[in-house]
Protein backbone atom coordinates (compact mmCIF):
# COMPACT_ATOMS: atom_id res chain seq x y z
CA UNK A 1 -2.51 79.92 -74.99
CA UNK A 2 -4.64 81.93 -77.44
CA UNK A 3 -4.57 82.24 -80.80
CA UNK A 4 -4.24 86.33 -82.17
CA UNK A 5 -3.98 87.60 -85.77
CA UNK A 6 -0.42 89.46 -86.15
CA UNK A 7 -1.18 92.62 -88.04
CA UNK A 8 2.37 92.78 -88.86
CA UNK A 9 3.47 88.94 -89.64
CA UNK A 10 -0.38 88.33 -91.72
CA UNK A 11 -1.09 85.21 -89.97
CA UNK A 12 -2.75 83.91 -86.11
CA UNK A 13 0.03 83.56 -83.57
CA UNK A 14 0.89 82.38 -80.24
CA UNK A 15 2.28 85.46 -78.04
CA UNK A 16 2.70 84.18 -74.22
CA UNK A 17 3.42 88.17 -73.07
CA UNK A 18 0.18 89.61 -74.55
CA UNK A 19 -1.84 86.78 -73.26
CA UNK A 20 -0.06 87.96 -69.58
CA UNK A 21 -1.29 91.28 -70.22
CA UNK A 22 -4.81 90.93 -71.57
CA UNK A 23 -5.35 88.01 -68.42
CA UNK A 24 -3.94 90.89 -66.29
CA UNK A 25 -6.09 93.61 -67.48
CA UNK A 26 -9.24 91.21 -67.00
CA UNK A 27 -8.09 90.93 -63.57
CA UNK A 28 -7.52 94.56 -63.28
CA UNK A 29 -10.99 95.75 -64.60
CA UNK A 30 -12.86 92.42 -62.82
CA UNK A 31 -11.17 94.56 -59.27
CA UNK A 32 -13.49 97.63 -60.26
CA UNK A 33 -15.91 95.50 -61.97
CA UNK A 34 -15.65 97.42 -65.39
CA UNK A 35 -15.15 95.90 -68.54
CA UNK A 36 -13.88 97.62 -71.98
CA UNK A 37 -15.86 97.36 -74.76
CA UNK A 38 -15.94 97.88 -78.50
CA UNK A 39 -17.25 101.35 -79.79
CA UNK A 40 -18.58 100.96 -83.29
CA UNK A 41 -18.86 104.88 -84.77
CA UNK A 42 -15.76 106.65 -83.74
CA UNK A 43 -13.21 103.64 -83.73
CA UNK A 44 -12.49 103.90 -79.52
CA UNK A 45 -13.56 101.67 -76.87
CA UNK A 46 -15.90 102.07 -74.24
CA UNK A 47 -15.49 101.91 -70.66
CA UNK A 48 -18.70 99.89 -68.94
CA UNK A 49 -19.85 98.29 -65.61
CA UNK A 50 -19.60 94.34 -65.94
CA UNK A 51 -17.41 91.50 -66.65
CA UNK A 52 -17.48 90.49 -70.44
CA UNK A 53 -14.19 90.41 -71.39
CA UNK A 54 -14.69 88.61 -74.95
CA UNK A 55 -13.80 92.02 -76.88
CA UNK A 56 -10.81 93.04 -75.31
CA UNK A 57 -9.58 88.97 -75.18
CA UNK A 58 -9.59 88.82 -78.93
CA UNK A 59 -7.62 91.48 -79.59
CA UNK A 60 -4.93 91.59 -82.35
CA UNK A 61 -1.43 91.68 -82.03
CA UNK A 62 0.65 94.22 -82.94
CA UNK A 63 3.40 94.20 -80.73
CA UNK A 64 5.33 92.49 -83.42
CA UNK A 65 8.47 93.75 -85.65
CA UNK A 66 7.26 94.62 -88.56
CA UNK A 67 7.93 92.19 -91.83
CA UNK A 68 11.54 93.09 -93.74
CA UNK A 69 11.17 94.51 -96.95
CA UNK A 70 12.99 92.98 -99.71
CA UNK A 71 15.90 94.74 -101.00
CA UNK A 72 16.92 94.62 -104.50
């Protein structure tokens, strides 16, 4: 299981359903033999022909509840 950085938590975490999905979408874009890649100016992703899937494997997680605030 992989290792992601939790946006929300501040630390690297396991997360067994977003390793699912990203192994899932590798499968999906290995089928039309695309790959999504990082866009550097505008922030997006690109859409490309191959199989490099290192980009879109180390993506964060933010599928997490966000932390509590404290409450005084």
């Amino acid at each position: 299981m992989q290792k992601h950085w939790s946006k929300t938590k501040g630390k690297f975490i396991q997360n067994k359903k977003l390793d699912e999905f990203l192994d899932d979408l590798a499968k999906l874009c290995d089928n039309y033999g695309y790959c999504i890649e990082h866009e550097d100016h505008q922030g997006g992703f690109i859409i490309s022909r191959g199989t490099d899937h290192s980009w879109i494997m180390a993506a964060m997680d933010n599928t997490q509840k966000k932390k509590e605030e404290k409450k005084y």
